[in-house]
Protein backbone atom coordinates (compact mmCIF):
# COMPACT_ATOMS: atom_id res chain seq x y z
CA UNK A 1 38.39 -26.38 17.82
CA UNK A 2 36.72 -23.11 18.08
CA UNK A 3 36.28 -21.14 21.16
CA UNK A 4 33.18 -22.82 23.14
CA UNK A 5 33.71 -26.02 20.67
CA UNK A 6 34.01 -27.84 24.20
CA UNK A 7 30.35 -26.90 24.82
CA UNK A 8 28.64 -28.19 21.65
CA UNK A 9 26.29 -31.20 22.42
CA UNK A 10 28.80 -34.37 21.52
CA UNK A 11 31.90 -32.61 21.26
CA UNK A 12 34.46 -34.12 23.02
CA UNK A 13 32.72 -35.59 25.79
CA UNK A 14 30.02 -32.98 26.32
CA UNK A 15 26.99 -35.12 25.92
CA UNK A 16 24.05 -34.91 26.79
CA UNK A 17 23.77 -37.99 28.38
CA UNK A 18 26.71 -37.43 30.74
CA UNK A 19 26.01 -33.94 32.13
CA UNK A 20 22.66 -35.01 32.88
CA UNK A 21 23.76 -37.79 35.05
CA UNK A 22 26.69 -35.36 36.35
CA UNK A 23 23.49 -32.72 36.80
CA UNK A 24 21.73 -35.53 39.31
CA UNK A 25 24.68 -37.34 40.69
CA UNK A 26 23.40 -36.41 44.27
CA UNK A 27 19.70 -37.46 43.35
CA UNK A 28 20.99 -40.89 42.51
CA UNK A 29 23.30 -40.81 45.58
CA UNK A 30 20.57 -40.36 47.86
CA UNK A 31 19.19 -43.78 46.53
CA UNK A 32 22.31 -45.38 47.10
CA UNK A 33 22.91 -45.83 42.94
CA UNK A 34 26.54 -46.88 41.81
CA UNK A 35 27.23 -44.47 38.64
CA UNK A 36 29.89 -44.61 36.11
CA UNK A 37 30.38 -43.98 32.48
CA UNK A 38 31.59 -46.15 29.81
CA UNK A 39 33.40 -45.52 27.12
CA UNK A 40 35.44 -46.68 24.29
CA UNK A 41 37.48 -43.81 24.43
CA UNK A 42 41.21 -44.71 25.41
CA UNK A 43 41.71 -43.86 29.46
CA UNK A 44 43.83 -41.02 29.32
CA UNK A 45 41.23 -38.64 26.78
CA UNK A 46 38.47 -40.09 29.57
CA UNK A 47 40.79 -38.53 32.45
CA UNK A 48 40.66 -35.45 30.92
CA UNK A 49 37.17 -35.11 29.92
CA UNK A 50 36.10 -35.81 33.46
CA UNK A 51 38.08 -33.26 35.20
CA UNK A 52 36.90 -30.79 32.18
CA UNK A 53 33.10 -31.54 32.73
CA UNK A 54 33.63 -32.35 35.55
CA UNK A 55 32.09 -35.51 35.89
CA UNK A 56 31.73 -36.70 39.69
CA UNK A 57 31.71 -40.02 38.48
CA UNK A 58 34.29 -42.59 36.77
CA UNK A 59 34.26 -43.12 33.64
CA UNK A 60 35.51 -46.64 32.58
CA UNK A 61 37.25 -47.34 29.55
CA UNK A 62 36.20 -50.59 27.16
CA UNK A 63 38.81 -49.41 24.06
CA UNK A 64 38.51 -52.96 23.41
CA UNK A 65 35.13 -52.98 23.29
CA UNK A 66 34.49 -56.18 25.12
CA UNK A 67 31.29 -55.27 26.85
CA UNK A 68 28.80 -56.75 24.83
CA UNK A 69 25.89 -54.11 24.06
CA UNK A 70 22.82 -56.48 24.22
CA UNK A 71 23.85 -58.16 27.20
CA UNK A 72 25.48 -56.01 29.55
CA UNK A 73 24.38 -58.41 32.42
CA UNK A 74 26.83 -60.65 31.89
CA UNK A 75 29.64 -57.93 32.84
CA UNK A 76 27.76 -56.90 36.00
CA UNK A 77 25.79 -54.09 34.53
CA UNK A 78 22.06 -54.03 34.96
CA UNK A 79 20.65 -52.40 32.10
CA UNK A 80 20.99 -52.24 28.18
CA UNK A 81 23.60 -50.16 26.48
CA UNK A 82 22.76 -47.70 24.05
C-alpha cells in the first residue's frame, strides 16, 4: 500500500462512516447511546483497524454474515443496515 494508503476514504477500515462516529463518540455518550461497528471482516483485521483508527468503540464481527440487513431488529439492533 502506498505511504498514507491507510488514510484514503475506504481503505482498510478508514471510512467515512466510522471516523465520524469515532469523531462524536462523546456526543453520543452524553445521550447514553450504545455504539459499535459491524463488520464482516474476520475479528483479528477488526482488532487491528480499531487500535489503528482508533476507534473508541467495538467493532463486532458477522464473517458469517448472519445479521440479516433488512431486519436488523430481530438481532437486537434498532435501525436498518446499510
Amino acid at each position: 500500500m502506498p505511504e498514507g494508503g491507510d488514510l484514503i476514504p475506504g481503505a482498510r477500515g478508514y471510512t467515512p462512516q466510522a471516523c465520524a462516529f469515532r469523531d462524536h463518540y462523546q456526543e453520543l455518550a452524553t445521550v447514553e447511546a450504545e455504539l459499535f461497528g459491524l463488520s464482516a471482516q474476520p475479528t483479528d483485521y477488526q482488532r487491528e483497524m480499531a487500535e489503528r483508527l482508533p476507534l473508541p468503540f467495538e467493532i463486532l464481527s458477522d464473517a458469517k454474515r448472519t445479521v440479516p440487513r433488512s431486519r436488523p431488529a430481530e438481532c437486537g439492533l434498532s435501525s436498518a443496515l446499510p
